[in-house]
N, C-alpha and C. Protein backbone atom coordinates (compact mmCIF):
# COMPACT_ATOMS: atom_id res chain seq x y z
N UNK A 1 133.89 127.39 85.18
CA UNK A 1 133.76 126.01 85.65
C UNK A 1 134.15 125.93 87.13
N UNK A 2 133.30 125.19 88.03
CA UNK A 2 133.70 125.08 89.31
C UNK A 2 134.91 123.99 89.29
N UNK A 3 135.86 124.85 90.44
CA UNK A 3 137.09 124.27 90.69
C UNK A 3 136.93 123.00 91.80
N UNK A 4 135.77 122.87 92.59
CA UNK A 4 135.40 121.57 93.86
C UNK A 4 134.12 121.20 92.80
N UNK A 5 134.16 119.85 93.81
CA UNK A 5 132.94 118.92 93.36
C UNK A 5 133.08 118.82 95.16
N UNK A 6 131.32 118.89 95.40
CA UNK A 6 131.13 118.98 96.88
C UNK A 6 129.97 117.84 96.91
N UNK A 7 129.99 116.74 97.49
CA UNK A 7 129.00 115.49 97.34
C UNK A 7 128.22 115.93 98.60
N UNK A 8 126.87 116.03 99.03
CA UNK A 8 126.16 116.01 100.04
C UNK A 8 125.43 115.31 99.96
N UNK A 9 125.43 114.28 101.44
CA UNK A 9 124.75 112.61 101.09
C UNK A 9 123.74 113.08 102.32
N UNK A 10 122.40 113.54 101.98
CA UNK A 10 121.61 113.91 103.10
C UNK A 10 120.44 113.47 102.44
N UNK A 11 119.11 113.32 103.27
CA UNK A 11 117.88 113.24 103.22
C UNK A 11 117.22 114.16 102.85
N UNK A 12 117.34 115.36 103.19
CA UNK A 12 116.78 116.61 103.37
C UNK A 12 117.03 117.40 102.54
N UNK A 13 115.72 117.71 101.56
CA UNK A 13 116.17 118.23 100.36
C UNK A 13 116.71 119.87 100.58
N UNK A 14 116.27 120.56 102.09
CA UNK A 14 116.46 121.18 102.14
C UNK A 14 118.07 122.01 103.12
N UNK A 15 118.64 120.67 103.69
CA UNK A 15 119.81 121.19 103.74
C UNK A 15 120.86 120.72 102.66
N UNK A 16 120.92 120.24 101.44
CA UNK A 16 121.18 119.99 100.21
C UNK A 16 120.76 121.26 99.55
N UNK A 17 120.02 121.72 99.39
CA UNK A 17 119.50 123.16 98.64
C UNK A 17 120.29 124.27 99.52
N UNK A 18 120.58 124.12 100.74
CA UNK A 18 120.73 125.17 101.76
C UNK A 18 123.06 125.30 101.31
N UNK A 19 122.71 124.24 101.88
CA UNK A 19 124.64 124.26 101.30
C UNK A 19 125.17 124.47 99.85
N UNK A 20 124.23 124.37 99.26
CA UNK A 20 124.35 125.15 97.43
C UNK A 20 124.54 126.26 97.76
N UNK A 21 123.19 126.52 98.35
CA UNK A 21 123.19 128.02 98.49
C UNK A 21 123.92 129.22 99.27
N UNK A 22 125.20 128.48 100.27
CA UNK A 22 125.94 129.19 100.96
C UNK A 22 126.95 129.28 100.78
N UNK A 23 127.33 128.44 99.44
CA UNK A 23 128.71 128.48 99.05
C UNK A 23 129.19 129.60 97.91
N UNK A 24 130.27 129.69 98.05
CA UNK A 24 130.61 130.79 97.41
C UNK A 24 130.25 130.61 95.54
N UNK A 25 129.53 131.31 94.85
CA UNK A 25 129.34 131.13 93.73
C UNK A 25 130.63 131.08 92.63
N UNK A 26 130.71 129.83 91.91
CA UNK A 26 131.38 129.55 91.01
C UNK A 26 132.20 128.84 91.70
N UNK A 27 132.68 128.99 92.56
CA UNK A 27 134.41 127.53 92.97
C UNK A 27 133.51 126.46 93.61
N UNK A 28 132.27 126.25 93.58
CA UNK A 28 131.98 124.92 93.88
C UNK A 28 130.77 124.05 93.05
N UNK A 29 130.86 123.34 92.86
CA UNK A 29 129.67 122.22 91.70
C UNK A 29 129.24 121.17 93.12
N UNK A 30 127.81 121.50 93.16
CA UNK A 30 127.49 120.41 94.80
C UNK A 30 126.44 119.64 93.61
N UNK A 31 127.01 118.09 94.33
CA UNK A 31 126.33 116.64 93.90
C UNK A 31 125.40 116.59 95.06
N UNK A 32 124.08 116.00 94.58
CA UNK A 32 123.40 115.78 95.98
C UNK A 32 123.30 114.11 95.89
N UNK A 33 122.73 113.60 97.27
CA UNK A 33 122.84 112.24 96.93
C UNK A 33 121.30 112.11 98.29
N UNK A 34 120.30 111.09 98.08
CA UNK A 34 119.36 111.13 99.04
C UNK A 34 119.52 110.49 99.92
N UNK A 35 119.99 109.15 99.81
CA UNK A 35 120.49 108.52 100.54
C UNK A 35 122.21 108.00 100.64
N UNK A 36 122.02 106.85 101.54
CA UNK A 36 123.39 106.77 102.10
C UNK A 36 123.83 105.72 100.51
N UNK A 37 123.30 104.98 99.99
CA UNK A 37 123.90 104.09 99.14
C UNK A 37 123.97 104.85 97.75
N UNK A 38 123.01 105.64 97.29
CA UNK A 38 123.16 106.73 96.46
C UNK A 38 124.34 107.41 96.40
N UNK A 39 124.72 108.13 97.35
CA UNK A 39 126.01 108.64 98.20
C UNK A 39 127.12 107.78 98.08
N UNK A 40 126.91 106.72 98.04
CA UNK A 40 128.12 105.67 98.05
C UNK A 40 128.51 105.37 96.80
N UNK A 41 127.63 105.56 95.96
CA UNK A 41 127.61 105.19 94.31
C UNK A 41 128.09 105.84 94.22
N UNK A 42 127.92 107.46 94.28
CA UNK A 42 128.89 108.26 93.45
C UNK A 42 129.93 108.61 94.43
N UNK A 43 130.69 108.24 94.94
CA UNK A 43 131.76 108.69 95.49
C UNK A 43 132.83 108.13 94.60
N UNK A 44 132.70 107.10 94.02
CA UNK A 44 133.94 106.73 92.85
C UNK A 44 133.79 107.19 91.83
N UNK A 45 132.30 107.13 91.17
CA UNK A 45 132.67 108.14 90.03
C UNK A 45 132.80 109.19 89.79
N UNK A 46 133.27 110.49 90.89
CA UNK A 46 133.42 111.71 90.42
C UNK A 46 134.62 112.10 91.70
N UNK A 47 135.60 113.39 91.05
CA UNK A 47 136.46 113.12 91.61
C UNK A 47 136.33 114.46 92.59
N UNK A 48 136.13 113.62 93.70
CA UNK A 48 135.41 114.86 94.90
C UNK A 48 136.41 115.79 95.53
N UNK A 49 136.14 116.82 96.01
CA UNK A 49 136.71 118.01 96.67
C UNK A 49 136.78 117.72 98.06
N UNK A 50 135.77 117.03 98.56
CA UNK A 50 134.64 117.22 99.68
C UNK A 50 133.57 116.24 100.06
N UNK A 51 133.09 115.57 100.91
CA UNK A 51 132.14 114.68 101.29
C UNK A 51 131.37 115.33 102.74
N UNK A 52 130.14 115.51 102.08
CA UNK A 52 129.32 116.37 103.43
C UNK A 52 128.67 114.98 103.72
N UNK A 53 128.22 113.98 104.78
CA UNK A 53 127.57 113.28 105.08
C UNK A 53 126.04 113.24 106.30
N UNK A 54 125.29 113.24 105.90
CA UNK A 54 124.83 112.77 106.99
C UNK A 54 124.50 111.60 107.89
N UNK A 55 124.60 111.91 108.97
CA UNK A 55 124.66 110.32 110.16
C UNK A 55 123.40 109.67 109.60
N UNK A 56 122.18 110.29 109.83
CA UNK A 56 120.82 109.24 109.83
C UNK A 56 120.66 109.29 108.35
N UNK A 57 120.47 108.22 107.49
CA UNK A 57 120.21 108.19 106.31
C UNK A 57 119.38 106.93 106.23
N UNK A 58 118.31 107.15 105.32
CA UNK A 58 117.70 105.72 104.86
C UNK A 58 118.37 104.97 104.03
N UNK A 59 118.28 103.78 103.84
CA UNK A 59 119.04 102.61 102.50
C UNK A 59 120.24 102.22 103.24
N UNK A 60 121.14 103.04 103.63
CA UNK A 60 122.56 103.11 104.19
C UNK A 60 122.72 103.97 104.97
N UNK A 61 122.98 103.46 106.85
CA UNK A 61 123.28 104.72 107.06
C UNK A 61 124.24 105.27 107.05
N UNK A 62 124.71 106.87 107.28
CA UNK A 62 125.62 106.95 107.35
C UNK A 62 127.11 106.83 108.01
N UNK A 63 126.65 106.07 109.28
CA UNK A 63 127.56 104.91 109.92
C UNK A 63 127.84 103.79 108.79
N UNK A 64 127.46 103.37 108.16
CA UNK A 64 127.79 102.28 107.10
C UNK A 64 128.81 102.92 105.79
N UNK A 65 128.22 103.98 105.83
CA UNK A 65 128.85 104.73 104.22
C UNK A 65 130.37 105.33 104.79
N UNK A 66 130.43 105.80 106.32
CA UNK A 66 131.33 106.03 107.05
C UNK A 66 132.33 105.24 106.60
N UNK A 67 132.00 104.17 107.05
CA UNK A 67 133.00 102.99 107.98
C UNK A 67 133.60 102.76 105.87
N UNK A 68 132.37 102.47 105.03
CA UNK A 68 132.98 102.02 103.85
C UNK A 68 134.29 103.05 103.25
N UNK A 69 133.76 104.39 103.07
CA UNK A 69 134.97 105.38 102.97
C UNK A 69 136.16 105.30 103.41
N UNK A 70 136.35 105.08 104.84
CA UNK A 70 137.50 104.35 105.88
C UNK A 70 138.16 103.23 105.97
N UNK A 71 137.30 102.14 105.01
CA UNK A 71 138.14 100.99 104.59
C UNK A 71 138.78 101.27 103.23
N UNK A 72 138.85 101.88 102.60
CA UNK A 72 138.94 102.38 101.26
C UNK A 72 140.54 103.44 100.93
N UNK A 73 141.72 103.29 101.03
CA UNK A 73 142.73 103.99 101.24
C UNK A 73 142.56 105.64 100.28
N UNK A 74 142.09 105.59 99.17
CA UNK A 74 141.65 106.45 98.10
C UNK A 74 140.75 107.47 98.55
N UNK A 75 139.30 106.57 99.13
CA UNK A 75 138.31 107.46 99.22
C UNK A 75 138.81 108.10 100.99
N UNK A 76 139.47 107.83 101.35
CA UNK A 76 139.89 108.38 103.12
C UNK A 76 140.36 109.37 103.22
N UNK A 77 141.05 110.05 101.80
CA UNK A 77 142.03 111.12 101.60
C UNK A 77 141.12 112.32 101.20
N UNK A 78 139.83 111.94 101.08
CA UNK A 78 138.55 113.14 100.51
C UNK A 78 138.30 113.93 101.75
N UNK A 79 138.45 114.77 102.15
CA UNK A 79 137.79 115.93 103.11
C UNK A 79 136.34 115.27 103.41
N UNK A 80 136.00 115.06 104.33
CA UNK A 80 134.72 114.63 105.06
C UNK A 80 134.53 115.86 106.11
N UNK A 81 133.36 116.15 105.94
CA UNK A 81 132.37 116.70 107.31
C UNK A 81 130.76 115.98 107.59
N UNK A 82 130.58 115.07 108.98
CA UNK A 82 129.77 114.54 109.01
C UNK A 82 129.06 115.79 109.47
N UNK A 83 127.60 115.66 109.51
CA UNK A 83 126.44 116.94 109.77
C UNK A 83 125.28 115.79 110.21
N UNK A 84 125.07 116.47 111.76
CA UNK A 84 123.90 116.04 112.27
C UNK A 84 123.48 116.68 113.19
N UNK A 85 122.20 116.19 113.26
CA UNK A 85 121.60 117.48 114.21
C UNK A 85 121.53 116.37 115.77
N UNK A 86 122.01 115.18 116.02
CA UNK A 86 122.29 114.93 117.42
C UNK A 86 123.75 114.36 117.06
N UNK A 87 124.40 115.25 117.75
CA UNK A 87 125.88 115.05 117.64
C UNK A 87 126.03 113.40 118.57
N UNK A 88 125.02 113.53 119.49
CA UNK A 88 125.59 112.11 120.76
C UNK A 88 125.65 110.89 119.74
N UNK A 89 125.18 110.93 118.50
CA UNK A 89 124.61 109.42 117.53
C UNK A 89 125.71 109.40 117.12
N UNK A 90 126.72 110.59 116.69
CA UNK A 90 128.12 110.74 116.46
C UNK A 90 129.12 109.83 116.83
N UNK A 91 129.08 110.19 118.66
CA UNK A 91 130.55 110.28 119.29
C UNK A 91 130.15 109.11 119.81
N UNK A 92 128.82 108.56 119.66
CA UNK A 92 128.75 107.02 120.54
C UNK A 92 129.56 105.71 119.42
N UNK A 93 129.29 106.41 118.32
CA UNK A 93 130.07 105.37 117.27
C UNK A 93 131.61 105.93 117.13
N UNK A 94 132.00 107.20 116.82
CA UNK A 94 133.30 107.81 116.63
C UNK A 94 133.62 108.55 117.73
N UNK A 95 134.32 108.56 119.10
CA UNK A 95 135.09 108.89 120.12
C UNK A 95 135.51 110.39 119.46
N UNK A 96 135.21 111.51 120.03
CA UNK A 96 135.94 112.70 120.09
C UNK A 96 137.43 112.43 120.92
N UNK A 97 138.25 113.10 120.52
CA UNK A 97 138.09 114.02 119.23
C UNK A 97 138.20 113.65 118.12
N UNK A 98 137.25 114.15 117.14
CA UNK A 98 137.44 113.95 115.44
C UNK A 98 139.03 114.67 114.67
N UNK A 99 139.80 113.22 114.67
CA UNK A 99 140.73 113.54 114.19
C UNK A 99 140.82 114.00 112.85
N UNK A 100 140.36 112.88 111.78
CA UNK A 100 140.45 113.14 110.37
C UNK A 100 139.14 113.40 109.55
N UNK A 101 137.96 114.12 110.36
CA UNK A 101 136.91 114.55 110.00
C UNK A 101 136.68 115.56 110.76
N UNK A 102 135.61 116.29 110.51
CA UNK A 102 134.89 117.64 110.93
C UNK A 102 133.59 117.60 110.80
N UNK A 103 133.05 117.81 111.81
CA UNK A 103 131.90 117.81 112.81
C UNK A 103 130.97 118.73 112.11
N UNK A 104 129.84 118.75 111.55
CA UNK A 104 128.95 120.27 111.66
C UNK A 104 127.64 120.00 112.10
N UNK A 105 127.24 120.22 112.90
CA UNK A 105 125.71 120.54 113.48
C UNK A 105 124.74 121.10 113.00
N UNK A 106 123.82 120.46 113.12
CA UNK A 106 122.62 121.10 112.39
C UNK A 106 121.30 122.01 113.31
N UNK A 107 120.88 122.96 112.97
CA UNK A 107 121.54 123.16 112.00
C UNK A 107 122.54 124.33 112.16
N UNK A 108 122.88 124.61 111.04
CA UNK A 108 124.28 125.78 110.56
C UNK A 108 123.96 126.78 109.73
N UNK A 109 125.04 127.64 110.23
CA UNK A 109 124.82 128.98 109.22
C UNK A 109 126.23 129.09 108.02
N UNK A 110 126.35 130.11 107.26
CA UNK A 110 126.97 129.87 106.00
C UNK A 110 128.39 129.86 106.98
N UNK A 111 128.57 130.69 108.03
CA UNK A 111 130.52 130.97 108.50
C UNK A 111 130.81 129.67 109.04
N UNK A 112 129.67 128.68 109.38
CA UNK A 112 129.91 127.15 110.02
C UNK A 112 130.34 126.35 109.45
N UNK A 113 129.37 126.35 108.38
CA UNK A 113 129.86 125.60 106.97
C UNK A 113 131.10 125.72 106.77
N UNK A 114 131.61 126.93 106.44
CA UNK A 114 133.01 127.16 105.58
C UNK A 114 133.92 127.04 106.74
N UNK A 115 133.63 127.14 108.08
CA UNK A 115 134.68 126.45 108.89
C UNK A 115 134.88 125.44 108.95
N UNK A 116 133.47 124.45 108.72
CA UNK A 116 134.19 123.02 108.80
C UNK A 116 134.52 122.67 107.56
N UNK A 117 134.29 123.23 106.09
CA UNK A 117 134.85 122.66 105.24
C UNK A 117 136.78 122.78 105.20
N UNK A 118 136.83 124.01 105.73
CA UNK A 118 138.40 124.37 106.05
C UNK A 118 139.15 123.35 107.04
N UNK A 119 138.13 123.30 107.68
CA UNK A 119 138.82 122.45 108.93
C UNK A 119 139.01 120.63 108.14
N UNK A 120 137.86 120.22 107.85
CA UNK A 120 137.97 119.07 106.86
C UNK A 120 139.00 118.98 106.02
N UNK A 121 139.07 119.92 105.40
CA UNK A 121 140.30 120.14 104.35
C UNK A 121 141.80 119.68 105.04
N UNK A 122 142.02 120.29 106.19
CA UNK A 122 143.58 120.30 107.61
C UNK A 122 143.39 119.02 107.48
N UNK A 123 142.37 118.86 108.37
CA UNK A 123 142.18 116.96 108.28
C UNK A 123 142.21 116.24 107.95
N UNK A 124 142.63 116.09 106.47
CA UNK A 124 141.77 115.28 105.80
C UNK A 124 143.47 115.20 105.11
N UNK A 125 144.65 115.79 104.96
CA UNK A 125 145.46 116.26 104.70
C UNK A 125 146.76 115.46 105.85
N UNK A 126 146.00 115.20 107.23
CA UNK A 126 147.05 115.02 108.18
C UNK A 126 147.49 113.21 107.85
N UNK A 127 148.74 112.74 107.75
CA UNK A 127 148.75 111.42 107.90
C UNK A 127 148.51 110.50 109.10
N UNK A 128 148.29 109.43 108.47
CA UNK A 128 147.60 108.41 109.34
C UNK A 128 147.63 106.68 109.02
N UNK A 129 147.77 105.99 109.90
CA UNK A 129 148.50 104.90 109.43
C UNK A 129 146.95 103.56 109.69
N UNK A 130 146.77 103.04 108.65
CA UNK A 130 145.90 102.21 109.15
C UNK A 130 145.40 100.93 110.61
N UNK A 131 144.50 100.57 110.81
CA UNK A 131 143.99 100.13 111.69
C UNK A 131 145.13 98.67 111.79
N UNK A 132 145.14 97.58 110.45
CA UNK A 132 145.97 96.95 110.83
C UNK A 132 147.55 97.20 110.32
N UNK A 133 147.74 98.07 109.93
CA UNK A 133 148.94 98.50 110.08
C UNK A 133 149.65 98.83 111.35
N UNK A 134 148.76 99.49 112.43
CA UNK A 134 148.90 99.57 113.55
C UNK A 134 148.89 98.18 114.65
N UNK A 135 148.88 97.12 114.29
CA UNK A 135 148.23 95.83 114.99
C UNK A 135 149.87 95.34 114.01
N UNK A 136 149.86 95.03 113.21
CA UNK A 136 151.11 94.46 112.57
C UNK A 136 152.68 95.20 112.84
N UNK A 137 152.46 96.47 113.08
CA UNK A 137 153.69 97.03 113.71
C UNK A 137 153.85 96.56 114.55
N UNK A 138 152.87 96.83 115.74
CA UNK A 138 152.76 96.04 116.80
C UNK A 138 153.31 94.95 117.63
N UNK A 139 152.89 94.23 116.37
CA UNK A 139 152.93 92.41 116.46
C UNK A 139 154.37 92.21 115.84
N UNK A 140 154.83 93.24 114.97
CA UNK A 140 156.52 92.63 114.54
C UNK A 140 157.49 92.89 115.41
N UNK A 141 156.72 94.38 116.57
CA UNK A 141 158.20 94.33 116.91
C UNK A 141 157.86 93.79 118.36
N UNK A 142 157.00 92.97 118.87
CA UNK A 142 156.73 91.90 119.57
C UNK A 142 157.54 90.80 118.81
N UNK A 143 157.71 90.96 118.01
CA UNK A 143 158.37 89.38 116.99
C UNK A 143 159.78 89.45 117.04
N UNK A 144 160.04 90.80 116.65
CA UNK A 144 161.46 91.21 116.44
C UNK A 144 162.20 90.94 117.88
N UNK A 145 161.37 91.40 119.10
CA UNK A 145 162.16 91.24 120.60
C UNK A 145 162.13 89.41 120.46
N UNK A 146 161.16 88.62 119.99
CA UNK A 146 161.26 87.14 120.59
C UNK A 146 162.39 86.84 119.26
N UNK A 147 162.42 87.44 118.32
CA UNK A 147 163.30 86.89 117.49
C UNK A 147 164.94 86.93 117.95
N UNK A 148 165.10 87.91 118.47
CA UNK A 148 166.19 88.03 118.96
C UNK A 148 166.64 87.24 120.23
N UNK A 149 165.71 87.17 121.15
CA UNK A 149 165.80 86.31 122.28
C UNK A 149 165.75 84.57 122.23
N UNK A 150 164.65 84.68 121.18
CA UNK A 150 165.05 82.80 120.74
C UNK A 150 164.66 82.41 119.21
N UNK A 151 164.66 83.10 118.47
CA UNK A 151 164.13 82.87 116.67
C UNK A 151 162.94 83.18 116.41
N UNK A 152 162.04 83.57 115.89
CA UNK A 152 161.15 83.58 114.73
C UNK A 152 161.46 83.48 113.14
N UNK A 153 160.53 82.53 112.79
CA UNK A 153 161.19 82.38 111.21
C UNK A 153 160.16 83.73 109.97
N UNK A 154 160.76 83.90 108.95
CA UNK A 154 159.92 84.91 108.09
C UNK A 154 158.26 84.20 108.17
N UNK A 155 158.23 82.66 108.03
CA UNK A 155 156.97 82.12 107.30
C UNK A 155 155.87 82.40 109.00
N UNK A 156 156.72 82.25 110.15
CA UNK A 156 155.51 82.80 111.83
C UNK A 156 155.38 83.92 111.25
N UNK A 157 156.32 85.08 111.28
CA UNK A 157 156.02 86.50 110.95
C UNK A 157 154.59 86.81 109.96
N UNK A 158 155.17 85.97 108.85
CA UNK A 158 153.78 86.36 107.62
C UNK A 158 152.15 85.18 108.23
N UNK A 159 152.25 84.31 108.81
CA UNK A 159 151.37 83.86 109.47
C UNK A 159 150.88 84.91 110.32
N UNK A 160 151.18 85.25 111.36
CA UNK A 160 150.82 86.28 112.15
C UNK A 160 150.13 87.12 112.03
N UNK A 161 150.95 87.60 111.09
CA UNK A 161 150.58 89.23 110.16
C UNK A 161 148.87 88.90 109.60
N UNK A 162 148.81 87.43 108.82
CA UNK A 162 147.70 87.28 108.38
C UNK A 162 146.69 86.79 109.62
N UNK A 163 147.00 86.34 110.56
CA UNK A 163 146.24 86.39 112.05
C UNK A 163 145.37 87.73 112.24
N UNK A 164 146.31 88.50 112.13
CA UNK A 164 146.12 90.13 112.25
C UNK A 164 144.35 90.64 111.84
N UNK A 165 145.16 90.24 110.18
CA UNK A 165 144.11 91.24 109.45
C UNK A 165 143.11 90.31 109.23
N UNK A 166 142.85 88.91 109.64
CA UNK A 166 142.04 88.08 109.80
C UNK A 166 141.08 89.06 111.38
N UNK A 167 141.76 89.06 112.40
CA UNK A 167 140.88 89.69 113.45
C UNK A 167 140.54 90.84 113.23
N UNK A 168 141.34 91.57 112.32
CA UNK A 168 141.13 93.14 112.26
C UNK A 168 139.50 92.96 111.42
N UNK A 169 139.47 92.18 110.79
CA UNK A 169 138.20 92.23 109.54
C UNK A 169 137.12 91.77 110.87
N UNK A 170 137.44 90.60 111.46
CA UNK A 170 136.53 90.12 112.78
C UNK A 170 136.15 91.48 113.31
N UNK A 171 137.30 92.15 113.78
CA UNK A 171 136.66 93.49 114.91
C UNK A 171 135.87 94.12 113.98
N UNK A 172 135.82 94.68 113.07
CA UNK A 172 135.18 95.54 112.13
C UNK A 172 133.91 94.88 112.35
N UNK A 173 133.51 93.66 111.98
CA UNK A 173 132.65 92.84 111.32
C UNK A 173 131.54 93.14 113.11
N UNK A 174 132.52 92.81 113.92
CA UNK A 174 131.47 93.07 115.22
C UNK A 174 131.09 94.02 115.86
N UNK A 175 131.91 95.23 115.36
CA UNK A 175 131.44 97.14 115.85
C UNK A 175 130.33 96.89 115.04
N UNK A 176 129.90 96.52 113.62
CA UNK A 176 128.74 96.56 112.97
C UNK A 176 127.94 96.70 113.72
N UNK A 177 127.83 95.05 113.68
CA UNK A 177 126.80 93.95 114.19
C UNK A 177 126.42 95.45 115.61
N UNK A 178 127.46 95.34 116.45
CA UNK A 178 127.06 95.94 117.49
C UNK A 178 126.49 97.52 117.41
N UNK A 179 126.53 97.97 116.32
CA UNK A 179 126.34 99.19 116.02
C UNK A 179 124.74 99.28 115.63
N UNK A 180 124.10 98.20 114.83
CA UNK A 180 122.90 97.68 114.72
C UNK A 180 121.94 97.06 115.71
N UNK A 181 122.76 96.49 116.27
CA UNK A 181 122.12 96.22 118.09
C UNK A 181 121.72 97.48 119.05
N UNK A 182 122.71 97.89 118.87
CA UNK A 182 122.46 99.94 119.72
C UNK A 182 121.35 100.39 118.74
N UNK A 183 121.28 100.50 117.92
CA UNK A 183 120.15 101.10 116.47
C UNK A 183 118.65 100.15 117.15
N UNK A 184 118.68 99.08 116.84
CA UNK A 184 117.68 98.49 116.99
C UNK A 184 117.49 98.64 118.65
N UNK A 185 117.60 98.79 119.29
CA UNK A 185 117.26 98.52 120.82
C UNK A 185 117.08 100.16 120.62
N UNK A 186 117.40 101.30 120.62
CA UNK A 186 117.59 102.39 121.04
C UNK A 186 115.89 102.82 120.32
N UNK A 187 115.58 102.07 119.05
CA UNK A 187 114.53 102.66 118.38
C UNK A 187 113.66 102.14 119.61
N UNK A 188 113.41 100.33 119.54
CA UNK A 188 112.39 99.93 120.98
C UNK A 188 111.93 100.68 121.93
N UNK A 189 113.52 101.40 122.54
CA UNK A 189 112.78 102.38 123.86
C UNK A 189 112.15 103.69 123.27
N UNK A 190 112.68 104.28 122.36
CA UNK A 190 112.13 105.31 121.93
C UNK A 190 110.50 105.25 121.48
């Protein structure tokens, strides 16, 4: 029985057939998925090793299936390696360096693969504190200095806090939007 479950959310039946085929026989069971929402379906029901993604996907792309994994505290802790064959579609949405993912280019040979699944693995392993967790630390010990200097009561603090993750959902909500604007204009000139 394979010891990984390896999900590959690609288009291409043939780099889905290709990453079966380079992995070491028996320690891995690879799920394929065609698209990005396919891909998204089964990421809860099976309990993954590994998430190979690809960026361009029909139904969902994989900027969407991304970002959903990343809101998700459970599914964030899965080893991800995104795989594309124009890395720039990458880093214009996710800023190098790829902290808690691993990069593979397309295409790849079998020692690429198993580097970035290793490397995914480090990564995927390192802690990391969420988006508004980082905005609410922030903002308390902005609170904590005015509290001391002239009061804040608990009920501003928990107002605030919900200020927070009220904008934090806003920012999310407008990298979309804006992420679909770059998509749609970029196809026009092309």
């Amino acid at each position: 029985m394979a010891s990984h479950k390896i999900l590959v959310i690609d288009d291409t039946t043939v780099v889905r057939v290709k990453v079966r085929e380079m992995l070491p026989p028996g320690n891995f069971e690879v799920l394929e998925a065609k698209d990005g929402l396919e891909g998204l379906n089964l990421i809860p029901q099976e309990k993954l090793s590994l998430i190979m993604l690809d960026f361009l996907l029909p139904k969902m792309s994989g900027w969407e299936v991304f970002q959903q994994i990343q809101s998700q505290p459970t599914l964030r802790k899965i080893p991800l390696v995104i795989i594309s064959g124009r890395k720039e579609e990458v880093t214009e949405k996710i800023p190098e360096p790829f902290e808690y993912f691993e990069f593979l280019a397309k295409p790849f040979d079998q020692k690429q693969l198993i580097d970035a699944i290793k490397s995914a693995m480090i990564k995927a392993k390192q802690p990391r504190q969420e988006p508004t967790q980082l905005l609410a630390a922030a903002a308390n010990s902005a609170i904590v200095a005015t509290s001391n200097a002239g009061g804040a009561s608990a009920a501003e603090i928990q107002v605030l806090n919900e200020k927070i993750a009220k904008m934090q959902a806003e920012i999310d909500s407008l990298k979309k939007q804006l992420a679909q604007v770059i998509t749609f204009i970029k196809q026009k000139i092309t």
